[in-house]
Protein backbone atom coordinates (compact mmCIF):
# COMPACT_ATOMS: atom_id res chain seq x y z
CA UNK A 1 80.13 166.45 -27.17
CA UNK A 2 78.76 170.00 -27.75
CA UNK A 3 80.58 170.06 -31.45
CA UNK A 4 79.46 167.02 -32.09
CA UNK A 5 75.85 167.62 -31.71
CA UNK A 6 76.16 170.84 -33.62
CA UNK A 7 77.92 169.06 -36.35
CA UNK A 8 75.46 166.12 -36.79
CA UNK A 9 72.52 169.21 -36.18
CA UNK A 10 74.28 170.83 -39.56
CA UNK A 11 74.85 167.90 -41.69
CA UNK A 12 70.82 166.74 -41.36
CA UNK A 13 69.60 170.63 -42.25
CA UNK A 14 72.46 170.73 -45.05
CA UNK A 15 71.14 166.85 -46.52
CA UNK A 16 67.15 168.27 -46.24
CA UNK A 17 68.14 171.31 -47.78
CA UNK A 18 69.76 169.51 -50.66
CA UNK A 19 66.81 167.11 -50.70
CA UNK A 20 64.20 169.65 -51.20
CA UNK A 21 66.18 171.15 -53.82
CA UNK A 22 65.30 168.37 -56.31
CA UNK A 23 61.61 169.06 -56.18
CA UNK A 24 62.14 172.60 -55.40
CA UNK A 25 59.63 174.93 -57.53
CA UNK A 26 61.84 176.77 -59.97
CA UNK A 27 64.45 174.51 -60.76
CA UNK A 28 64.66 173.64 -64.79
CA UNK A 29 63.60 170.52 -66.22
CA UNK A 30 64.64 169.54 -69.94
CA UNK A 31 62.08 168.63 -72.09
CA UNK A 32 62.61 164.63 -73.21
CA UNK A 33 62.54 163.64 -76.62
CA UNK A 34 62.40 160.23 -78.25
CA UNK A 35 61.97 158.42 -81.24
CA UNK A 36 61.95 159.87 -85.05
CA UNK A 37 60.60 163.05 -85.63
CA UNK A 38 57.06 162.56 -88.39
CA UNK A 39 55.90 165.88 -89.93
CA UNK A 40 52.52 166.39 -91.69
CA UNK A 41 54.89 167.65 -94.47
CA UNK A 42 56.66 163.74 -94.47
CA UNK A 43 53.48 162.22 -94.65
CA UNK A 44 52.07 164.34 -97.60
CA UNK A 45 55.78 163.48 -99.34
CA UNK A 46 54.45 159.36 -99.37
CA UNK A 47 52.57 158.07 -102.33
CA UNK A 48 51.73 154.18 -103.06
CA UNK A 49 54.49 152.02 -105.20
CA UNK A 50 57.07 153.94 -103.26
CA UNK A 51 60.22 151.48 -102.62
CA UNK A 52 61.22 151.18 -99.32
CA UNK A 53 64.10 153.27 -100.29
CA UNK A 54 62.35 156.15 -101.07
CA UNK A 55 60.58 155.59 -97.68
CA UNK A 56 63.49 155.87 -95.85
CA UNK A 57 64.82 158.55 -97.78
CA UNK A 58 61.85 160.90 -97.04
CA UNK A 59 60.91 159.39 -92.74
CA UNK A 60 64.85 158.29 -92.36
CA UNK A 61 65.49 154.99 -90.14
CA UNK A 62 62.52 153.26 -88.65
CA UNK A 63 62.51 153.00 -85.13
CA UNK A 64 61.06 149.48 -84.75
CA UNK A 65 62.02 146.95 -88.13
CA UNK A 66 60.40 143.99 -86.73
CA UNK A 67 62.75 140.58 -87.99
CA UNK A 68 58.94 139.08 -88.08
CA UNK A 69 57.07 141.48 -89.67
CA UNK A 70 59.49 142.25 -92.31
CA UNK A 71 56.86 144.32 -94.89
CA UNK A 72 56.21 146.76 -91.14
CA UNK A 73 58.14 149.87 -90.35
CA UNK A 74 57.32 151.33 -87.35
CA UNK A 75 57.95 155.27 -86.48
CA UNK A 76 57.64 155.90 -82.67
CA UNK A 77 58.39 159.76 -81.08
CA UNK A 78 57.38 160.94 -77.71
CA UNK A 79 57.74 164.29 -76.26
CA UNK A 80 57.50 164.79 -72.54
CA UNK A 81 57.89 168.18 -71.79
CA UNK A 82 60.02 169.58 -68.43
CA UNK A 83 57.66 168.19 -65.64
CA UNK A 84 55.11 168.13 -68.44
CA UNK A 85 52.83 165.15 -69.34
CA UNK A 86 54.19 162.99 -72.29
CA UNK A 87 52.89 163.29 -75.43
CA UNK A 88 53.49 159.86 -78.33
CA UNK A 89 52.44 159.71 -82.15
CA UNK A 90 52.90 156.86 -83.65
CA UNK A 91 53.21 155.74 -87.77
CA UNK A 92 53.25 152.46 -89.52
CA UNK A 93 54.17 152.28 -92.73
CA UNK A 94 53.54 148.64 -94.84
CA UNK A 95 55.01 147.49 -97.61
CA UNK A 96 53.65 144.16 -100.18
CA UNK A 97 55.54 142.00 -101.28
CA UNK A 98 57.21 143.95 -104.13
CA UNK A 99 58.70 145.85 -101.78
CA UNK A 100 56.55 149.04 -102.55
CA UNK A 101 55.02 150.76 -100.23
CA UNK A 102 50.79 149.66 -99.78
CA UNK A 103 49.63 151.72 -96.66
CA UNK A 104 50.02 153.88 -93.94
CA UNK A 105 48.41 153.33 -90.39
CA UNK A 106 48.55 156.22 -87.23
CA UNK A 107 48.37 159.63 -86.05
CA UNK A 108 49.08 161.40 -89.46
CA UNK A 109 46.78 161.11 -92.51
CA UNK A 110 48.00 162.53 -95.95
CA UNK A 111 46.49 165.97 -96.99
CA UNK A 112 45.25 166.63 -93.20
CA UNK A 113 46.77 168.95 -91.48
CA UNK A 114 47.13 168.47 -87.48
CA UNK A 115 44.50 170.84 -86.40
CA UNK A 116 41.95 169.73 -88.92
CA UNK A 117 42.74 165.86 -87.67
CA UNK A 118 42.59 167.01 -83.84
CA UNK A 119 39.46 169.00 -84.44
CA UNK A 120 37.91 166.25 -86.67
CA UNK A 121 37.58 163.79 -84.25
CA UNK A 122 39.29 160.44 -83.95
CA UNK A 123 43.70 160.69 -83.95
CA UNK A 124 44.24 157.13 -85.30
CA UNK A 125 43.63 156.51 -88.81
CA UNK A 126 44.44 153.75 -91.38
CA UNK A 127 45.23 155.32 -95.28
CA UNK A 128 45.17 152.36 -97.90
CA UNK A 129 46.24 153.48 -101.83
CA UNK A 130 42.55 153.24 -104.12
CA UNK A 131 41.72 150.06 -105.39
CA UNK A 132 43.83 148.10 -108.10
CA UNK A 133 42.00 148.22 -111.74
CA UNK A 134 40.97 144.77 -111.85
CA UNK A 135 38.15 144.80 -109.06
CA UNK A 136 34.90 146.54 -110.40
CA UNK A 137 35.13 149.97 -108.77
CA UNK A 138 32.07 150.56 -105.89
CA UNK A 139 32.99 154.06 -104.44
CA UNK A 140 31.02 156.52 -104.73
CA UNK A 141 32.65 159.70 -106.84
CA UNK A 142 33.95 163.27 -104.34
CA UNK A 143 32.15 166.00 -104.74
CA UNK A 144 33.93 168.42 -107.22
CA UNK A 145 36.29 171.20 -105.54
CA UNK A 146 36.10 168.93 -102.06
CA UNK A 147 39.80 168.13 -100.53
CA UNK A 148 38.52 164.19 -100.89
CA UNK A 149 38.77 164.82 -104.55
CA UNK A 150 41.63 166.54 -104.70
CA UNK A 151 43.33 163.58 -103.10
CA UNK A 152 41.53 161.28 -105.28
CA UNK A 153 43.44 163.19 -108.55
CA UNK A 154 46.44 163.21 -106.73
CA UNK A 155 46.55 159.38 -106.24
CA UNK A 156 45.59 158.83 -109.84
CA UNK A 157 48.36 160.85 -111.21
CA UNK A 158 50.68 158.88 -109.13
CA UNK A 159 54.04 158.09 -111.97
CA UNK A 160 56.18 155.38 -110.58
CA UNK A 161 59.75 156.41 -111.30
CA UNK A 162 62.77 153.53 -111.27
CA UNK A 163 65.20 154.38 -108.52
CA UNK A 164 68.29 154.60 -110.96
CA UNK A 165 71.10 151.91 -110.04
CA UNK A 166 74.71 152.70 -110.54
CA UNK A 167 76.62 150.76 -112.58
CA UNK A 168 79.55 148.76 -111.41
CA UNK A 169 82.66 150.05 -111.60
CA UNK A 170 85.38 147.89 -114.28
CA UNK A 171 88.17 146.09 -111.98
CA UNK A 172 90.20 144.11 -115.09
CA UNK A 173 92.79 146.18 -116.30
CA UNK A 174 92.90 147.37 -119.77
């Protein structure tokens, strides 16, 4: 009866023990990653007429290709650091109907870096390519030298380049 108790006794301390142990102070906890990984340097990569396989050639695979939103890639990464709270950016990238690519919607914004976005205000912001030739032009012209106008040139230089195709290879003998 006496071993008995003392066994039992040693069993609870040995299951508490092993119990506190998971929320013991000290003990390592991996940081948790998810999703693609979206640089400032991908974003600044992306220009408008891009095909989609350009797209995916500079972000990779989208995480979310919705079957009803087909012209919407979604690119989703969350970082939640050991114990930590989690951290998400987001970026949506649309394409029209020519399968080019039209804007960008998120937590990135071409030419920005991080710190100037985090220390500008706002962390969601929409980028849509300038307007096409054939509507009468209402903006307002950057100021020389600004970063606005350096953009502006930058998008107005844009060259769309074919993606080249291979050609097939000859089956028939000769």
């Amino acid at each position: 009866m006496q071993n008995t108790k003392l066994l039992l006794t040693s069993l609870t301390f040995v299951g508490l023990l092993a119990l506190a142990g998971c929320s013991f102070p000290g003990v390592y906890k991996i940081d948790i990653q998810q999703g693609n990984v979206v640089t400032q340097d991908m974003i600044d990569q992306l220009r408008p007429g891009m095909t989609r396989r350009q797209v995916r050639f500079i972000m990779g695979n989208p995480l979310i290709q919705d079957t009803f939103h087909t012209n919407r890639w979604d690119y989703l990464y969350s970082l939640q650091p050991g114990g930590g709270q989690r951290q998400q950016e987001r970026m949506s990238v649309f394409f029209n109907d020519n399968d080019q690519l039209a804007n960008l919607s998120g937590d990135f914004m071409p030419g920005v870096s991080r710190d100037q976005e985090i220390l500008g205000g706002e962390s969601s912001t929409t980028v849509s390519p300038a307007q096409p030739a054939e509507q009468p032009a209402k903006e307002t012209r950057a100021k020389p030298g600004s970063l606005e106008e350096k953009i502006q040139r930058d998008v107005d230089t844009i060259e769309v380049i074919p993606v080249p195709v291979p050609q097939p290879l000859e089956t028939s003998p000769q």
